[in-house]
Protein backbone atom coordinates (compact mmCIF):
# COMPACT_ATOMS: atom_id res chain seq x y z
CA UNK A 1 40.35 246.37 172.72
CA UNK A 2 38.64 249.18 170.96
CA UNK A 3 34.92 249.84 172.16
CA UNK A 4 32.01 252.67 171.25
CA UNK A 5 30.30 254.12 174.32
CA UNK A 6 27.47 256.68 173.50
CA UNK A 7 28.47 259.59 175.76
CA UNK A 8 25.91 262.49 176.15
CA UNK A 9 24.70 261.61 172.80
CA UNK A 10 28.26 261.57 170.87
CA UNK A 11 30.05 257.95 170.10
CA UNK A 12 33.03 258.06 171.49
CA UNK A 13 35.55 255.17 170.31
CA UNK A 14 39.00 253.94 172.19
CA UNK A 15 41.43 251.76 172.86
CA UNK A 16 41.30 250.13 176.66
CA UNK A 17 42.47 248.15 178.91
CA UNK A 18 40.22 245.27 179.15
CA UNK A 19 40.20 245.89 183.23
CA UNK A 20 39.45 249.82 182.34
CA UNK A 21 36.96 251.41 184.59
CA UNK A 22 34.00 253.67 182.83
CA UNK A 23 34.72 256.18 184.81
CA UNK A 24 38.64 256.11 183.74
CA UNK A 25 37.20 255.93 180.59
CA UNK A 26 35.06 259.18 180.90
CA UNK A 27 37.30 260.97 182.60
CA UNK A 28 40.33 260.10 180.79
CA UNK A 29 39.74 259.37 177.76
CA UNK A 30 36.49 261.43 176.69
CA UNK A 31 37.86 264.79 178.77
CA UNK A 32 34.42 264.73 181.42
CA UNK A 33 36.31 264.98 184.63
CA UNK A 34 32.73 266.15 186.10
CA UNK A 35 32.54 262.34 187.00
CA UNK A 36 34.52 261.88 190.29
CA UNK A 37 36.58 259.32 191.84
CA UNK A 38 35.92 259.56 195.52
CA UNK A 39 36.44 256.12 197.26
CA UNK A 40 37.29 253.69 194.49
CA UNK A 41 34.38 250.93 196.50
CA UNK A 42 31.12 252.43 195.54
CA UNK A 43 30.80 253.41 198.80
CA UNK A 44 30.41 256.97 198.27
CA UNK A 45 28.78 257.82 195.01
CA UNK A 46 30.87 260.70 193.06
CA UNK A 47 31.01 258.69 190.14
CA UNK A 48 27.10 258.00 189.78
CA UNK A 49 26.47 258.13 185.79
CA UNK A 50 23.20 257.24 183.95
CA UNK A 51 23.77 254.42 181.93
CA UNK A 52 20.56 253.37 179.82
CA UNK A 53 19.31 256.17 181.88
CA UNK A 54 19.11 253.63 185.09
CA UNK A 55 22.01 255.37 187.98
CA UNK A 56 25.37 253.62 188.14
CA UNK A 57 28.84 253.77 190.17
CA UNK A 58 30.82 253.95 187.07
CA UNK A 59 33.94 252.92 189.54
CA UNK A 60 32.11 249.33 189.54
CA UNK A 61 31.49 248.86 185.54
CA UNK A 62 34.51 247.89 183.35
CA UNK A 63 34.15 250.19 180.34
CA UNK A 64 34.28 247.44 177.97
CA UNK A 65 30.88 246.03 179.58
CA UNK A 66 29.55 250.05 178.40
CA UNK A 67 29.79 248.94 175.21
CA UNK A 68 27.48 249.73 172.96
CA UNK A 69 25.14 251.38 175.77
CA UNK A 70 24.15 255.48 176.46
CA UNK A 71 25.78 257.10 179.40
CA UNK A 72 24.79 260.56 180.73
CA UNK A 73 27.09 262.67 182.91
CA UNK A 74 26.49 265.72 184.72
CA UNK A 75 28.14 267.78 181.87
CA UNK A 76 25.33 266.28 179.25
CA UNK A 77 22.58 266.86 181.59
CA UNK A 78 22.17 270.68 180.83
CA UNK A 79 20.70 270.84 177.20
CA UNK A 80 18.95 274.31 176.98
CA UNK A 81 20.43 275.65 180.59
CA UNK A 82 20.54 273.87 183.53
CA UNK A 83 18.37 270.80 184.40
CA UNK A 84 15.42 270.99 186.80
CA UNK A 85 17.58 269.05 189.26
CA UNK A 86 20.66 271.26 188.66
CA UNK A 87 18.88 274.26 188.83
CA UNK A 88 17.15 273.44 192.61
CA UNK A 89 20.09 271.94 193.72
CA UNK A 90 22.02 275.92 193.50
CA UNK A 91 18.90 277.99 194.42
CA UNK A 92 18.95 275.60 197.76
CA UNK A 93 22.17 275.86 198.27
CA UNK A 94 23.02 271.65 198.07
CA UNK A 95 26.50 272.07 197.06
CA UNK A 96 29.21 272.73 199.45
CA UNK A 97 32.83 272.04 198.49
CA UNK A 98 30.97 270.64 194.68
CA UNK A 99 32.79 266.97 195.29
CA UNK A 100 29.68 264.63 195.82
CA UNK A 101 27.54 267.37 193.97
CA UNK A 102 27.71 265.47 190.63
CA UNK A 103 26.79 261.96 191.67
CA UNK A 104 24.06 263.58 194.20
CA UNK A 105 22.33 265.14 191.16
CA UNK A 106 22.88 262.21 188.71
CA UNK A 107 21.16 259.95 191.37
CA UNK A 108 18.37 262.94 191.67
CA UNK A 109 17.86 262.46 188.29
CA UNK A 110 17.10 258.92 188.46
CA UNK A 111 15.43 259.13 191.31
CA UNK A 112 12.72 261.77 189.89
CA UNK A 113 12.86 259.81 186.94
CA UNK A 114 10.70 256.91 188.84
CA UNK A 115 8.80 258.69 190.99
CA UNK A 116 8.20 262.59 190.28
CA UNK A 117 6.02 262.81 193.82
CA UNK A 118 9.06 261.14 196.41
CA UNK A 119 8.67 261.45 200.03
CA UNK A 120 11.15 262.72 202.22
CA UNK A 121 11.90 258.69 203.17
CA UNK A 122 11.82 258.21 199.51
CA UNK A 123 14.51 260.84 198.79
CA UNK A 124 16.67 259.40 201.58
CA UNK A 125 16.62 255.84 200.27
CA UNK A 126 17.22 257.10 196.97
CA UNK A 127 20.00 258.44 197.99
CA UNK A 128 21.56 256.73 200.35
CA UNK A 129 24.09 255.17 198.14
CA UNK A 130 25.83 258.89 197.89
CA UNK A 131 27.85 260.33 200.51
CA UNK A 132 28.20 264.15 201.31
CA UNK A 133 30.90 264.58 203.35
CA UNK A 134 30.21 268.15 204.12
CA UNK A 135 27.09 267.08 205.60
CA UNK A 136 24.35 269.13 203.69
CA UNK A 137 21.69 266.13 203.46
CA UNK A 138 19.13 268.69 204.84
CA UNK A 139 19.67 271.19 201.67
CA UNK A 140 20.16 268.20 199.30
CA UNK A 141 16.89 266.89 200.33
CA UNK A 142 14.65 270.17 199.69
CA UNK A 143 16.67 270.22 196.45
CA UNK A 144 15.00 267.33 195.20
CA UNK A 145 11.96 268.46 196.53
CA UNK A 146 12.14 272.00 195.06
CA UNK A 147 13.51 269.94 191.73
CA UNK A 148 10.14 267.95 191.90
CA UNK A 149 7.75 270.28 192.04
CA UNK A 150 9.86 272.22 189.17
CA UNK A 151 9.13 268.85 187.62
CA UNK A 152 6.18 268.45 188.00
CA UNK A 153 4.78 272.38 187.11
CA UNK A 154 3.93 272.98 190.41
CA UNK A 155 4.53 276.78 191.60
CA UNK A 156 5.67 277.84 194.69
CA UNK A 157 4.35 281.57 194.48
C-alpha cells in the first residue's frame, strides 16, 4: 500500500508492507538510521520517535497506522544547532557508546515538553521506558536537568 508520513516536516510517500514497522520505514525507506532497533519488544527504547509530538516506540506502530500523522526523529530535532536537550545531554556527558542516546533524548523531549520544572522522580519515570545499557542514568538525569533550566532561561553562572 502506498502511505504519506510527515517526517521532520517533509512528506515522505512509499510503498509498504502492510505489517511494515515505522521504524523500518524511517530507517529504510526515508535514510534516518538515527532511529535504532535495539530489542525489537519496546523494552528498551532506541526507537522512541515523536509522533504528533506525544513519544513513541516506533518498533510497536505499523507504519501504515503513521499515516497521515508528523513524526520527529533525532535528526529533525536540531533546527538552528542543536536542541536544548541535545545540547545538555553532550556538555554532561549522557552519551556513552551513542546507542540508547537517540531514544533517551527523544523521550527528554517529551518529557520537558509536559513539564519544564521535573523532579528527579519525575525524570526517572519519564524515562523509565528507555534502557542505557552502559549505565549512565546519573549523567542522563542532570542532562535533563541542565536541558530544563536551558529551557526554561534559567542561568547557571
Amino acid at each position: 500500500m502506498k502511505i504519506t508520513i510527515k517526517v521532520n516536516g517533509k512528506a515522505h510517500t512509499h510503498d509498504v508492507e502492510p505489517r511494515m514497522l515505522l521504524v523500518d520505514f524511517l530507517r529504510d525507506l526515508c535514510g534516518l538510521t538515527g532511529t535504532h532497533m535495539g530489542c525489537d519488544t519496546s523494552q528498551c527504547g532506541c526507537c522512541t520517535v515523536l509522533l504528533n509530538n506525544n513519544a513513541i516506540k516506533s518498533c510497536t506502530l505499523l507504519a501504515v497506522q503513521a499515516q497521515d500523522m508528523e513524526v520527529l526523529t533525532i535528526e529533525g530535532l536540531a533546527q538552528n544547532g542543536l536542541h536544548p536537550v541535545q545540547k545538555a545531554f553532550t556538555e554532561c556527558h549522557a552519551l556513552q557508546c551513542g546507542f540508547c542516546t537517540s531514544g533517551m533524548i527523544m523521550s527528554s523531549v517529551d518529557l520537558l515538553a509536559k513539564n519544564s520544572h521535573p523532579t528527579d522522580a519525575e525524570i526517572a519515570e519519564g524515562l523509565s521506558g528507555n534502557i542505557c545499557r552502559c549505565t549512565g542514568y546519573l549523567n542522563i538525569v542532570e542532562a535533563v536537568r541542565v536541558a530544563a533550566d536551558a529551557i526554561n532561561g534559567v542561568s547557571k553562572v
